[in-house]
Protein backbone atom coordinates (compact mmCIF):
# COMPACT_ATOMS: atom_id res chain seq x y z
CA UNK A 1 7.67 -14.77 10.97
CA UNK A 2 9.38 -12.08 8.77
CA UNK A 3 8.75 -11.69 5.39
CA UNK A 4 11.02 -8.95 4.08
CA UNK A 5 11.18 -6.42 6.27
CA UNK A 6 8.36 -6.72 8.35
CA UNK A 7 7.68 -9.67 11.17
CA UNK A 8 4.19 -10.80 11.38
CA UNK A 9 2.42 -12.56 14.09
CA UNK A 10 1.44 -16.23 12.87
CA UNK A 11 -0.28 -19.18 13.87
CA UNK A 12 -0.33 -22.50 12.44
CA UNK A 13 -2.12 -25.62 13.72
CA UNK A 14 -4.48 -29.10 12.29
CA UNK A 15 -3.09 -32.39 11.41
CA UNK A 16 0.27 -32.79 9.66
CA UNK A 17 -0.63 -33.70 5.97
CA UNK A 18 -3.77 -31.79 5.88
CA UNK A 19 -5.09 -29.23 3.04
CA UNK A 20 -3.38 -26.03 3.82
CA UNK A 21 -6.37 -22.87 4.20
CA UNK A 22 -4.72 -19.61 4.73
CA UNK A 23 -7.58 -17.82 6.70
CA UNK A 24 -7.26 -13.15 6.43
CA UNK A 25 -9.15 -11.09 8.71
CA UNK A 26 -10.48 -7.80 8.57
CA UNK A 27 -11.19 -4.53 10.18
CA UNK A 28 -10.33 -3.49 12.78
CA UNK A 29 -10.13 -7.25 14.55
CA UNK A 30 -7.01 -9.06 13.97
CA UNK A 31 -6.95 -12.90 13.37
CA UNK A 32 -8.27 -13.38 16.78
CA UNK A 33 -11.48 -13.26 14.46
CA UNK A 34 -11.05 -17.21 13.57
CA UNK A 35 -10.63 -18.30 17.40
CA UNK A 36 -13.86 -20.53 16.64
CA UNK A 37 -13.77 -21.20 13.38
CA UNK A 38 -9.93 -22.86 13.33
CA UNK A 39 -10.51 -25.70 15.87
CA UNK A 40 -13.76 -26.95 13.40
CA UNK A 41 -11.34 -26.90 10.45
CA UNK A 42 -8.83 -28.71 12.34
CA UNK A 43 -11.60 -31.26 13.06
CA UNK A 44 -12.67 -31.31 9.07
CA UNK A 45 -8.53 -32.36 8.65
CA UNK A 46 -7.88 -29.08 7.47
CA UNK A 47 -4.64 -27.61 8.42
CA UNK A 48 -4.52 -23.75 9.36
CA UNK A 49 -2.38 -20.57 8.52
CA UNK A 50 -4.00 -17.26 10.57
CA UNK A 51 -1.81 -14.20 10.63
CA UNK A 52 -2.38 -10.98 11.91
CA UNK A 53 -1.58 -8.68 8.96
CA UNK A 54 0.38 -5.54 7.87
CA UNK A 55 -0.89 -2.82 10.86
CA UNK A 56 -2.02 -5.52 13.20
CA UNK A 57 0.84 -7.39 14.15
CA UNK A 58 3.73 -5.20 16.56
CA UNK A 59 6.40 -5.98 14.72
CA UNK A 60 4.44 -4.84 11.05
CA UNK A 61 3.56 -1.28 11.27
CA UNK A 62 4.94 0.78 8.81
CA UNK A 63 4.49 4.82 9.56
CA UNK A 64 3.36 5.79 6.17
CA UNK A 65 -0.02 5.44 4.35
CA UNK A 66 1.46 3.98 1.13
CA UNK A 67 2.99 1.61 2.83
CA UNK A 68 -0.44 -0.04 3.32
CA UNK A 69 -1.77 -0.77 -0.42
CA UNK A 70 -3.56 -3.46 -1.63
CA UNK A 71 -0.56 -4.44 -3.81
CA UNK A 72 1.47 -4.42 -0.52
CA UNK A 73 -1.39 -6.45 1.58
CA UNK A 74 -1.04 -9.36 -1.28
CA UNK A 75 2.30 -9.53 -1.22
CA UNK A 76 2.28 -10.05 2.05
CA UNK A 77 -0.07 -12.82 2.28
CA UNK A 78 1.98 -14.42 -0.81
CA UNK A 79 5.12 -14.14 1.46
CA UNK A 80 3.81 -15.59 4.25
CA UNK A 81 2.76 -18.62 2.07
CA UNK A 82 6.38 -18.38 0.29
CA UNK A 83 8.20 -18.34 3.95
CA UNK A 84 6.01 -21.73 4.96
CA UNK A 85 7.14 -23.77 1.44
CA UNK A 86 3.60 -23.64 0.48
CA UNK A 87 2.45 -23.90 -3.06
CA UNK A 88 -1.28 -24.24 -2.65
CA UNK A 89 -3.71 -23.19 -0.26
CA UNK A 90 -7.49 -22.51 0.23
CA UNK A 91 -7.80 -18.94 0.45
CA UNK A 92 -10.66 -17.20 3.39
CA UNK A 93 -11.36 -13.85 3.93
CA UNK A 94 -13.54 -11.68 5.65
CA UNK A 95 -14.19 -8.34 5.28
CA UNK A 96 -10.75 -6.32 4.45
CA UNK A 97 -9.69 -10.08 4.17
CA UNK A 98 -12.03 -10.92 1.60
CA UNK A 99 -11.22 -7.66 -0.62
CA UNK A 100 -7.10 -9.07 -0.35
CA UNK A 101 -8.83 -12.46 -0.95
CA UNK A 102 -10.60 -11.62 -4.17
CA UNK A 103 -7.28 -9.94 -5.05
CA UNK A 104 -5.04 -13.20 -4.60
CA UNK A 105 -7.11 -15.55 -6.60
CA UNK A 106 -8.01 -13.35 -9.30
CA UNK A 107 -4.16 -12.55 -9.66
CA UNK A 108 -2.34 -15.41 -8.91
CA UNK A 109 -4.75 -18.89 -10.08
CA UNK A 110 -1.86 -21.11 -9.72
CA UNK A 111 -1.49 -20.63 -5.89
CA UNK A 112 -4.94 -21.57 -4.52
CA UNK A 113 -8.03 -24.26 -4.79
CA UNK A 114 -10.57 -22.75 -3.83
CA UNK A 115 -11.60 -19.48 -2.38
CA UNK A 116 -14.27 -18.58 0.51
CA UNK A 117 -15.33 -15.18 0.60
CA UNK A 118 -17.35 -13.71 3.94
CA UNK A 119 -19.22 -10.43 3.58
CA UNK A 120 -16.99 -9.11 1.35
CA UNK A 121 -18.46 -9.82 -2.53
CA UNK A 122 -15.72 -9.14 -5.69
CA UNK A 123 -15.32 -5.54 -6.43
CA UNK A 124 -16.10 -5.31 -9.28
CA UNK A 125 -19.66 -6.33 -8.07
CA UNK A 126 -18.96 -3.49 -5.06
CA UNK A 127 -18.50 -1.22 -8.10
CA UNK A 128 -21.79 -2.31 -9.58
CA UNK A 129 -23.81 -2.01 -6.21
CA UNK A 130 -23.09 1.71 -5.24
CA UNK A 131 -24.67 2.43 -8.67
CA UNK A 132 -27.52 -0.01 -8.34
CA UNK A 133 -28.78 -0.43 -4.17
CA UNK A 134 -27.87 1.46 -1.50
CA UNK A 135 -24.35 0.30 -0.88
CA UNK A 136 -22.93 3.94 -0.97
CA UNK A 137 -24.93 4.63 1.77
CA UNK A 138 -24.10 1.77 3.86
CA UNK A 139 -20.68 2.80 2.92
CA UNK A 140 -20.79 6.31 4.03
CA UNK A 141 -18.80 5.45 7.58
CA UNK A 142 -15.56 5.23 5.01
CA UNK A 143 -15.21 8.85 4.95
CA UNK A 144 -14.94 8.59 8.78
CA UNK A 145 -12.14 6.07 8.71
CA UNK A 146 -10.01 7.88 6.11
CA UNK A 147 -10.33 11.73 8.54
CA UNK A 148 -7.33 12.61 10.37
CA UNK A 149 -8.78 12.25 13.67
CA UNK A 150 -10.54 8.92 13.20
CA UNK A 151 -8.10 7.01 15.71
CA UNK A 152 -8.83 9.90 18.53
CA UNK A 153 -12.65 9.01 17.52
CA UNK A 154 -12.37 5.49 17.37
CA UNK A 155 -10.38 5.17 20.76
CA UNK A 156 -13.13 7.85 23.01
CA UNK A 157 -14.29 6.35 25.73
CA UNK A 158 -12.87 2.81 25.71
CA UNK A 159 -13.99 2.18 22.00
CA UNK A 160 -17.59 2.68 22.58
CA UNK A 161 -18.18 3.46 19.01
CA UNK A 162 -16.41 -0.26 17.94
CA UNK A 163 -18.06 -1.76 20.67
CA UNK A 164 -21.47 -0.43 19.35
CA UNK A 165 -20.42 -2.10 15.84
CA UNK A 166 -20.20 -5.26 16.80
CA UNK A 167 -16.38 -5.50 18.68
CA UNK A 168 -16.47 -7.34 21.78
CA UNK A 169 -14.28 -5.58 24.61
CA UNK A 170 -11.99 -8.66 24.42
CA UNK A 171 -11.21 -7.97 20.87
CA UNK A 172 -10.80 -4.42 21.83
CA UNK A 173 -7.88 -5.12 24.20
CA UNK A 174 -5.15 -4.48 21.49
CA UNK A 175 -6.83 -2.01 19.39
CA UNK A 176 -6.22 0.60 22.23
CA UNK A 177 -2.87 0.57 22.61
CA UNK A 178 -1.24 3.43 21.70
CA UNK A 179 -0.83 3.83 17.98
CA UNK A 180 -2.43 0.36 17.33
CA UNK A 181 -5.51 1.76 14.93
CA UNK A 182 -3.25 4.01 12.72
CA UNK A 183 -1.83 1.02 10.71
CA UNK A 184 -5.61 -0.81 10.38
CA UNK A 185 -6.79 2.34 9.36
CA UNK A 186 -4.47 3.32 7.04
CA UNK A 187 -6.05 0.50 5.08
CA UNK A 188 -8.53 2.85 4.47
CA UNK A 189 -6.96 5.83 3.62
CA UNK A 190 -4.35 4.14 0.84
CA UNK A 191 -7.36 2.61 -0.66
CA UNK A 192 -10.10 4.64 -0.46
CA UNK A 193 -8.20 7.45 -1.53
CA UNK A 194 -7.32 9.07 -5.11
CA UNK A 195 -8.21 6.82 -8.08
CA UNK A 196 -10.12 4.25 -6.08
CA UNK A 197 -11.31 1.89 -9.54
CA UNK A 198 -8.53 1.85 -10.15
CA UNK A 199 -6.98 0.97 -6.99
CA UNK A 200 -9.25 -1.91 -6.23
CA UNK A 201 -9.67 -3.07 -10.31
CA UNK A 202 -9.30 -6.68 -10.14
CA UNK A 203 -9.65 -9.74 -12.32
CA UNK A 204 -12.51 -12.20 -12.00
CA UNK A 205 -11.71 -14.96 -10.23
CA UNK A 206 -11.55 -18.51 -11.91
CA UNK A 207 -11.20 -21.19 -9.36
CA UNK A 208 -13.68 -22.46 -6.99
CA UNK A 209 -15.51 -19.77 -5.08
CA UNK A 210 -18.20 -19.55 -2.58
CA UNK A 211 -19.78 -16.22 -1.14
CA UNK A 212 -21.08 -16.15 2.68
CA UNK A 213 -23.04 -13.78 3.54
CA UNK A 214 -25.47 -12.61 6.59
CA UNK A 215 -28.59 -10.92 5.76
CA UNK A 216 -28.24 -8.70 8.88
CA UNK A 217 -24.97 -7.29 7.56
CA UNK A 218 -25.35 -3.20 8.06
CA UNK A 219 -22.08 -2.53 5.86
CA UNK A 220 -22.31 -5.01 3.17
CA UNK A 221 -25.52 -5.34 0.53
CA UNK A 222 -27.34 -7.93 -0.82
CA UNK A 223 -26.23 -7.14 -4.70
CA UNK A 224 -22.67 -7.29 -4.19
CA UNK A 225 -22.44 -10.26 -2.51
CA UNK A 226 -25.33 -11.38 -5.08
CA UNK A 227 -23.80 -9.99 -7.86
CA UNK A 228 -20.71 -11.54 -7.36
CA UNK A 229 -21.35 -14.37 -9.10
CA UNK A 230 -20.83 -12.60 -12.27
CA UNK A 231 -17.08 -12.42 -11.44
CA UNK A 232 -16.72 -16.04 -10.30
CA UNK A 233 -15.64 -17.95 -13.67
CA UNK A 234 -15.44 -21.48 -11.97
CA UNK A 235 -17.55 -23.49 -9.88
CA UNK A 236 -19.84 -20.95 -7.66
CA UNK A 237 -21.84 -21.31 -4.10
CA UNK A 238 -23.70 -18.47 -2.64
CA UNK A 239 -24.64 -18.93 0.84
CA UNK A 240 -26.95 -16.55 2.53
CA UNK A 241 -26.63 -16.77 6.09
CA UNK A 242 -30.34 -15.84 7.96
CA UNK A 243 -30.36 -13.31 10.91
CA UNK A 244 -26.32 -12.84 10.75
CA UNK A 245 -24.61 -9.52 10.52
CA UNK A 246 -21.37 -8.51 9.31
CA UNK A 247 -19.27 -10.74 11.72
CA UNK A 248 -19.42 -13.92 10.32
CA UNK A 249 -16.34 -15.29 11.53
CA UNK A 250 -17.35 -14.86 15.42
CA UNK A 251 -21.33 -15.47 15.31
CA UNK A 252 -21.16 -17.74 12.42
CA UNK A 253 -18.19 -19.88 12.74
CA UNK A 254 -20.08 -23.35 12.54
CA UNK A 255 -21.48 -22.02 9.32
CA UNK A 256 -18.44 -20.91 7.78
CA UNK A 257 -16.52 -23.59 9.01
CA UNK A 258 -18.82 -25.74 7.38
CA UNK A 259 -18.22 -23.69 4.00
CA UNK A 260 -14.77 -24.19 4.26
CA UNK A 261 -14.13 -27.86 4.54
CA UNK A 262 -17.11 -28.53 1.86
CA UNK A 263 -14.99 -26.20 -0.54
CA UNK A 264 -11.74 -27.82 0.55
CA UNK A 265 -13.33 -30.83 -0.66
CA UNK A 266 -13.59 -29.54 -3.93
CA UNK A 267 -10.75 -29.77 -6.16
């Protein structure tokens, strides 16, 4: 699909004349993350968009690091909705997807019902919890991801540092292509870079949220997933998920799946 001048790799599937949930991954595994979560939605009557976003798909991989903020990563989600004809939408995201996420519903209320948010609390309540808990430290690989060498890092010996996050060596596959981890990183380094509050300021969000989160998640804290109910105007569920780390989508997906069609039911 191309929206403007970039072609992105999408997937759409469920019944015809279902509730539309536009599903955004994260770092570094591309919407590949959903494989097991899409099929239960589809079950629920839900009907799916899954893209794999600005770095991730072939044919969307600008060269420069500008070309890769946040501004940039919403309007690309909003264009993919735009090239389908469709007005509303349940909005998921995990990880890097949820920070987009957060961004789309706080900025654009008239395009979604409902958001689901997994690992990934508001930032504003990110910007609360590295003063309050230890989420600077649990933060600290950022400064990795944003070096100039992080790809040759990242890449050494067939991913192993990935694979000892959490990425499977299927999911790997595509991440070591050549060039494939400059545009997922670059995430990171238009972001995380320069005026960062400012950068990832956003609104609170006033349509129907809920926040999943695993209490094994290394990356993400307690208090800003927590604490993101102060940024959640509208109806709020926080769902702690017990013994689950930071990949929800693949050792959760029952669970989130289940989050999903109970907030699609709310509207």
């Amino acid at each position: 699909m191309t929206v403007g001048e970039l072609t992105f790799d999408v997937r759409i599937g469920g019944p015809e004349g279902g509730k539309w949930v536009l599903l955004l991954h994260g770092f570094p595994v591309n919407s590949s993350c959903y494989d097991t979560v899409v099929p239960r939605l589809h079950e629920s009557g839900l009907r799916t968009i899954v893209f794999d976003q600005r770095g991730y798909s072939p044919g969307a991989r600008p060269t420069g690091v500008d070309d890769y903020r946040l501004d940039l990563l919403v309007g690309d989600a909003l264009g993919v909705l735009d090239v389908l004809d469709v007005n509303y939408a349940l909005l998921v995201g995990h990880d890097w997807g949820g920070i987009v996420a957060w961004h789309l519903a706080g900025k654009n209320l008239d395009r979604f019902t409902g958001l689901v948010t997994a690992s990934t609390g508001h930032p504003s309540a990110m910007r609360d919890a590295l003063v309050s808990s230890d989420q600077r430290e649990r933060s600290s690989y950022i400064k990795d991801f944003i070096a100039d060498d992080a790809e040759e890092k990242l890449s050494a010996r067939e991913g192993v540092l990935l694979r000892r996050a959490g990425v499977t060596a299927e999911e790997l596959v595509p991440l070591l292509e050549p060039g494939a981890l400059t545009g997922p990183l670059n995430w990171y380094r238009a972001n995380f870079t320069g005026n960062i509050a400012e950068t990832l300021a956003c609104p609170p969000v006033e349509i129907p949220t809920t926040m999943v989160w695993g209490d094994a998640d290394h990356a993400l804290g307690r208090e800003q997933a927590q604490g993101s109910s102060r940024y959640a105007y509208s109806d709020y569920r926080f769902c702690e998920l017990p013994g689950v780390d930071h990949w929800i989508p693949q050792n959760a997906a029952a669970a989130l799946a289940s989050e999903i069609a109970l907030r699609s039911a709310v509207f």
